[in-house]
Protein backbone atom coordinates (compact mmCIF):
# COMPACT_ATOMS: atom_id res chain seq x y z
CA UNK A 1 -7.13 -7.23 -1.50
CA UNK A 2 -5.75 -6.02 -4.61
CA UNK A 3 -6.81 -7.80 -8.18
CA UNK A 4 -4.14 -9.53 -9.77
CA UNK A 5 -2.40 -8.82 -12.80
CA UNK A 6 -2.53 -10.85 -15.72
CA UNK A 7 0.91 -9.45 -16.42
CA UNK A 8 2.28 -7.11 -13.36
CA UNK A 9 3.97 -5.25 -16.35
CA UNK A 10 0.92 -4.19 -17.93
CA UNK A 11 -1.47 -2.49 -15.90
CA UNK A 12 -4.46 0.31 -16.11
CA UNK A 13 -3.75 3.20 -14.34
CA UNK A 14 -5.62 6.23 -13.45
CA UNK A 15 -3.40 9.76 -13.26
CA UNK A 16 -5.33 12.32 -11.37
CA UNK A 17 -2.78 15.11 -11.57
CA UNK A 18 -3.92 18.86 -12.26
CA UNK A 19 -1.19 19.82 -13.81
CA UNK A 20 -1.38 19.13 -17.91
CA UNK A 21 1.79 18.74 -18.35
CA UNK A 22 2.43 16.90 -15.56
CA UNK A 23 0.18 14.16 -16.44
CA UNK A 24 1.27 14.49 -19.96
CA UNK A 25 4.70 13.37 -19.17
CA UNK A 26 3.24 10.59 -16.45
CA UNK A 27 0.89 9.46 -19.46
CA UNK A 28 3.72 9.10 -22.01
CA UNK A 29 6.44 7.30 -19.93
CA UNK A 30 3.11 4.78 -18.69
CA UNK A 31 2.79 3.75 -22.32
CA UNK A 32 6.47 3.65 -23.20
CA UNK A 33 6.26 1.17 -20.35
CA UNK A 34 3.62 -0.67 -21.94
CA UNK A 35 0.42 0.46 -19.42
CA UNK A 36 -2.50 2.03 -20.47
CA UNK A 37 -3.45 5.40 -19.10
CA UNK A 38 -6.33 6.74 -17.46
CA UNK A 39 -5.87 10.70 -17.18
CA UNK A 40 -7.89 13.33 -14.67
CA UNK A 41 -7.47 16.69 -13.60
CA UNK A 42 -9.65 16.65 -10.22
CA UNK A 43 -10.43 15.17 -7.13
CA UNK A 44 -14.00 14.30 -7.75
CA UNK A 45 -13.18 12.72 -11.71
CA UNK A 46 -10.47 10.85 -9.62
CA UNK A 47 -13.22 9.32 -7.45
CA UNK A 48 -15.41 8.68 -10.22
CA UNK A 49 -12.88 6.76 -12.62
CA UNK A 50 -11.67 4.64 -9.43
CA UNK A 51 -14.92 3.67 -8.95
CA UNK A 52 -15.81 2.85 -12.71
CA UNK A 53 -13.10 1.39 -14.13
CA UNK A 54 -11.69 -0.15 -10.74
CA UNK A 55 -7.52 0.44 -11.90
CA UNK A 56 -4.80 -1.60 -11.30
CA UNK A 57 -3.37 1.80 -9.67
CA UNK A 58 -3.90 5.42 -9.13
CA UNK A 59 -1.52 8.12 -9.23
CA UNK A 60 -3.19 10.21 -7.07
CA UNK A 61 -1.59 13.86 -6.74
CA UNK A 62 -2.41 15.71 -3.30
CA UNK A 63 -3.17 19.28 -4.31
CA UNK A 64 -6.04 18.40 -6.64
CA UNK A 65 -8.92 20.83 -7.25
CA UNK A 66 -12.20 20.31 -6.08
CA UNK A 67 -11.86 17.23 -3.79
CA UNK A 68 -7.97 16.77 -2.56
CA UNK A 69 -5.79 14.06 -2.86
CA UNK A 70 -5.98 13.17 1.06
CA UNK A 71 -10.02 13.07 0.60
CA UNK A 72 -9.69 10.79 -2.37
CA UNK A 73 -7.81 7.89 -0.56
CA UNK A 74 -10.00 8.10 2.65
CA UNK A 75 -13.17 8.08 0.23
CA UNK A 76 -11.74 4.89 -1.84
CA UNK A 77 -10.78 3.23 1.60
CA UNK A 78 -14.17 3.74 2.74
CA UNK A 79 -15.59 2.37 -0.28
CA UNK A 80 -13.48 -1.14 0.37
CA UNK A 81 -11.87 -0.03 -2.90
CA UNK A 82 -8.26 -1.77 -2.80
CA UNK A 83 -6.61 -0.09 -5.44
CA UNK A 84 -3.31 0.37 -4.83
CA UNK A 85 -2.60 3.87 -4.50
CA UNK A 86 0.89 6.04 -4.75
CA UNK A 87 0.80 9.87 -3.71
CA UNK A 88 2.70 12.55 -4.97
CA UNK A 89 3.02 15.79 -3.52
CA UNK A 90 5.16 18.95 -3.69
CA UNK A 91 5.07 18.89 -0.13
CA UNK A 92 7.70 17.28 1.68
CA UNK A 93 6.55 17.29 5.24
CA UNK A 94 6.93 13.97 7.70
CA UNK A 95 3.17 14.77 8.94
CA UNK A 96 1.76 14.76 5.11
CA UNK A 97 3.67 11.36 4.82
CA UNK A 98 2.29 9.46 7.44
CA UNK A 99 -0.69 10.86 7.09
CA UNK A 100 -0.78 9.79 3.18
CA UNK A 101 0.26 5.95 4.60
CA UNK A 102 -2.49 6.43 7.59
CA UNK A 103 -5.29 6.53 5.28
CA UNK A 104 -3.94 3.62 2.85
CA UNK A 105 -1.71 5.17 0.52
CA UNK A 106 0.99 2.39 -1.06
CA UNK A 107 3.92 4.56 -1.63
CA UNK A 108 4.54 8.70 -1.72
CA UNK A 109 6.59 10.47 -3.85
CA UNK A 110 7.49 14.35 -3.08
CA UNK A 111 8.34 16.85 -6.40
CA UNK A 112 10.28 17.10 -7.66
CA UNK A 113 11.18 13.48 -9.08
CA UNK A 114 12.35 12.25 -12.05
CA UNK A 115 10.01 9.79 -14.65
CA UNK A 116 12.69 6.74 -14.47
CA UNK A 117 12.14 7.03 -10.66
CA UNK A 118 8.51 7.02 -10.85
CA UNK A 119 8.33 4.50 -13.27
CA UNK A 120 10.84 2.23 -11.07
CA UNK A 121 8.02 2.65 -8.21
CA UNK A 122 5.32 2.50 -9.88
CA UNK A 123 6.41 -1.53 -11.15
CA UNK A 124 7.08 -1.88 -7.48
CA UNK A 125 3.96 -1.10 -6.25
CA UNK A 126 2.39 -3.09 -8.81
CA UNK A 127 4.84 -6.10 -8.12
CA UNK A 128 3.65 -6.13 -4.32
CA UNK A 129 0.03 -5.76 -5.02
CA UNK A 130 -0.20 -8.81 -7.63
CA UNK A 131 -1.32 -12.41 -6.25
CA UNK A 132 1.08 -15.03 -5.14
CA UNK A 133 -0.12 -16.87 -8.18
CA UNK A 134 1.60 -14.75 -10.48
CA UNK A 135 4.83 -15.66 -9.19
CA UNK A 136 4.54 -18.99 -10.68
CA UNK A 137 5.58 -20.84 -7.45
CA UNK A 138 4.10 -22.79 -4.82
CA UNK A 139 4.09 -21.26 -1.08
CA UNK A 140 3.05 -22.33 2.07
CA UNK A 141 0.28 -20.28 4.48
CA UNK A 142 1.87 -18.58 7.24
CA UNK A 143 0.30 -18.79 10.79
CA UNK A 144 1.03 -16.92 13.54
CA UNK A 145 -1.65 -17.44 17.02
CA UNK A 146 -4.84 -16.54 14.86
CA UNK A 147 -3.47 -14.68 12.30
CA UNK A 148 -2.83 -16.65 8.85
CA UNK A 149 -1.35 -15.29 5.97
CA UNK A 150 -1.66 -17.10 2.04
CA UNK A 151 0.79 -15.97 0.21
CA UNK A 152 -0.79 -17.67 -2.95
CA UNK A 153 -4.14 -16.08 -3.10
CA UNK A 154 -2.70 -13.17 -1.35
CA UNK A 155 -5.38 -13.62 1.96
CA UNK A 156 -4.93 -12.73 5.39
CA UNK A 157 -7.34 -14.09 8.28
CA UNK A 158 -7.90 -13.21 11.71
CA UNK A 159 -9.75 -16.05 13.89
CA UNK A 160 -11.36 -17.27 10.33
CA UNK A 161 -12.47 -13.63 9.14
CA UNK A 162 -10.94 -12.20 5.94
CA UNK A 163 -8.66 -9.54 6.76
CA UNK A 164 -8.33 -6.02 4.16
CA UNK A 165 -4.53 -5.48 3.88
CA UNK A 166 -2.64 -2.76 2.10
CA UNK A 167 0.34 -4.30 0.11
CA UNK A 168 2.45 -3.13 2.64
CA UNK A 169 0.45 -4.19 5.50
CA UNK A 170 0.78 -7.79 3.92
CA UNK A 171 4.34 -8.02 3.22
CA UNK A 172 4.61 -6.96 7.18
CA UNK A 173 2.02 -9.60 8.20
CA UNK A 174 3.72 -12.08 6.03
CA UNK A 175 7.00 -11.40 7.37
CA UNK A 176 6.44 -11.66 10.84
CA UNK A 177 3.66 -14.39 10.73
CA UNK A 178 6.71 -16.78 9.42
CA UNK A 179 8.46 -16.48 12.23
CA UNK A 180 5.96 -16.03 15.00
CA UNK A 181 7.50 -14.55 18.34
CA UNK A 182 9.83 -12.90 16.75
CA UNK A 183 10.95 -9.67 17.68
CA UNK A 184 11.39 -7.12 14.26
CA UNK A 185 12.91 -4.49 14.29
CA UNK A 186 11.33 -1.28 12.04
CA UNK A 187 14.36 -1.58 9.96
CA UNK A 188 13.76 -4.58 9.15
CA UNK A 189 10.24 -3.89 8.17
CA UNK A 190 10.58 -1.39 6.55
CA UNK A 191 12.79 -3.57 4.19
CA UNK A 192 9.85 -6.01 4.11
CA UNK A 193 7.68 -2.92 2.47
CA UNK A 194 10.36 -2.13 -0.48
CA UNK A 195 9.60 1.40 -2.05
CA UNK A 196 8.23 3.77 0.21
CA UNK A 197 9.98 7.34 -0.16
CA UNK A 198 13.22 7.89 1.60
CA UNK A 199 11.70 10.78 3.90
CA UNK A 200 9.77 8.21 5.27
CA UNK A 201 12.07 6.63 7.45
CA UNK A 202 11.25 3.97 10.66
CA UNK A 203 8.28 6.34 11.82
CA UNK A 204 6.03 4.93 8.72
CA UNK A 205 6.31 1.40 10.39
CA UNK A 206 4.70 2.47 13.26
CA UNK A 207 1.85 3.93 11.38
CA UNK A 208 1.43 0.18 9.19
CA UNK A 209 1.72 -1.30 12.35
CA UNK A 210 -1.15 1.09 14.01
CA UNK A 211 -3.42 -0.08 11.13
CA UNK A 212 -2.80 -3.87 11.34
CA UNK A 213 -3.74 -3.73 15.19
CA UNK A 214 -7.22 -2.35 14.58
CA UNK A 215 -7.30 -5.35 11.91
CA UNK A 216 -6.71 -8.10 13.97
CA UNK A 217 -6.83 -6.93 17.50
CA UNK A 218 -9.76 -7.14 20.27
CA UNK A 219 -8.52 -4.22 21.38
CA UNK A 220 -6.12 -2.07 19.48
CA UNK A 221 -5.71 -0.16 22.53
CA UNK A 222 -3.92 -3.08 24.43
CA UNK A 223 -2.87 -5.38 21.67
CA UNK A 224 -1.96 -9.01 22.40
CA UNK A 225 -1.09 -10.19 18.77
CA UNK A 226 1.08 -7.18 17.32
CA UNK A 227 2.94 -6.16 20.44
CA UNK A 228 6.07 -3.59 20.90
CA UNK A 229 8.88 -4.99 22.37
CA UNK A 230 9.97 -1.43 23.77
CA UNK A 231 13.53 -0.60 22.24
CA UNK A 232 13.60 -3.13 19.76
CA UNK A 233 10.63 -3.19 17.30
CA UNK A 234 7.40 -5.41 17.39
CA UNK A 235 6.51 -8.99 17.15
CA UNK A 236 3.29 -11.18 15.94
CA UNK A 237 2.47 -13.40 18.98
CA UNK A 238 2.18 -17.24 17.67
CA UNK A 239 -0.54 -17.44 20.87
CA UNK A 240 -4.05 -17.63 19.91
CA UNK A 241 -4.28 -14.09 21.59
């Protein structure tokens, strides 16, 4: 799960962008915002500050040198590193998106895009990755069948095992564990997520929703928890499953 903020508007993050000027600019509007700034120019630097200095974000871009942007979020997810992550990329292509989500990217961004847009996702991301307990209000756990969802300390189980959750994956889970049996449409998810880029459309739910079932499924193959109602969307059974 990702660590909470102290103050979701004042966050570390790490910039691996190869571009100098590029990161220049992303480094100057982060401390107008009031963040501090982490700043790399490679893939394998971009590894090694995630791994030190453990972010509250990384801005990872996807054409790095040495080690690409792709590798770097499949290495961190490996790792169990949660750090919310949000892609950019000159490349526009559906298959590059869902592949970015697929490995546990938070949010994607194509170039050209402006710094006021960035910034605007980049407090969104953070917003959805801080703990319940920033909010500064009570709420209840969620269950659905085995599937429970804390909203407070930002936890999701499955039969009593902690369950690793992109931000994304959690505002799903705690979406559809509140009202168990029923039926979502992707629309309506995608609302839940808040933030992803435009070119993502519907097609990224089914990607989150491919993730959660080799979460919390027996089976992923033949899920029983997070099923498809075929035409309509998906649902989180409130059977034990």
């Amino acid at each position: 799960m990702a660590r909470p903020l102290s103050r979701p508007v004042c966050a570390h993050v790490l910039v691996a962008e190869d571009d100098e000027m590029q990161a220049e600019l992303i480094r100057r509007s982060l401390l107008a915002q009031g963040h501090t700034a982490t700043v790399v120019h490679d893939g394998a630097a971009a590894l090694d500050a995630a791994r030190r200095l453990r972010p509250d974000l990384v801005i990872l871009d996807l054409m790095l040198p040495a080690v690409d942007g792709f590798t770097v979020c499949r290495q961190l997810r490996a790792d169990d590193q949660d750090i919310p992550v949000l892609m950019l990329t000159a490349r526009s292509a559906e298959d590059d998106l869902l592949l970015g989500l697929e490995l546990g990217a938070d949010d994607y961004m194509t170039k050209p895009y402006s710094p006021r847009e960035l910034m605007a996702r980049i407090r969104t991301v953070l917003r959805r990755s801080a703990r319940g307990a920033d909010s500064g209000r009570e709420e209840p756990v969620v269950r659905a069948g085995a599937v429970t969802v804390d909203p407070v300390r930002y936890e999701v189980r499955c039969d009593g095992r902690p369950v690793e959750c992109t931000p994304a994956e959690f505002q799903i889970l705690l979406a559809m564990a509140g009202e168990p049996d029923r039926v979502f449409s992707r629309r309506q998810l995608l609302q839940c997520t808040r933030g992803f880029d435009r070119a993502s459309t519907e097609r990224a739910i089914d990607v989150h929703i491919m993730n959660l079932r080799r979460k919390i499924e027996v089976d992923p193959r033949r899920p029983v928890r997070l099923v498809t109602v075929f035409g309509i969307g998906y649902k989180l059974s409130g059977g034990r499953g």
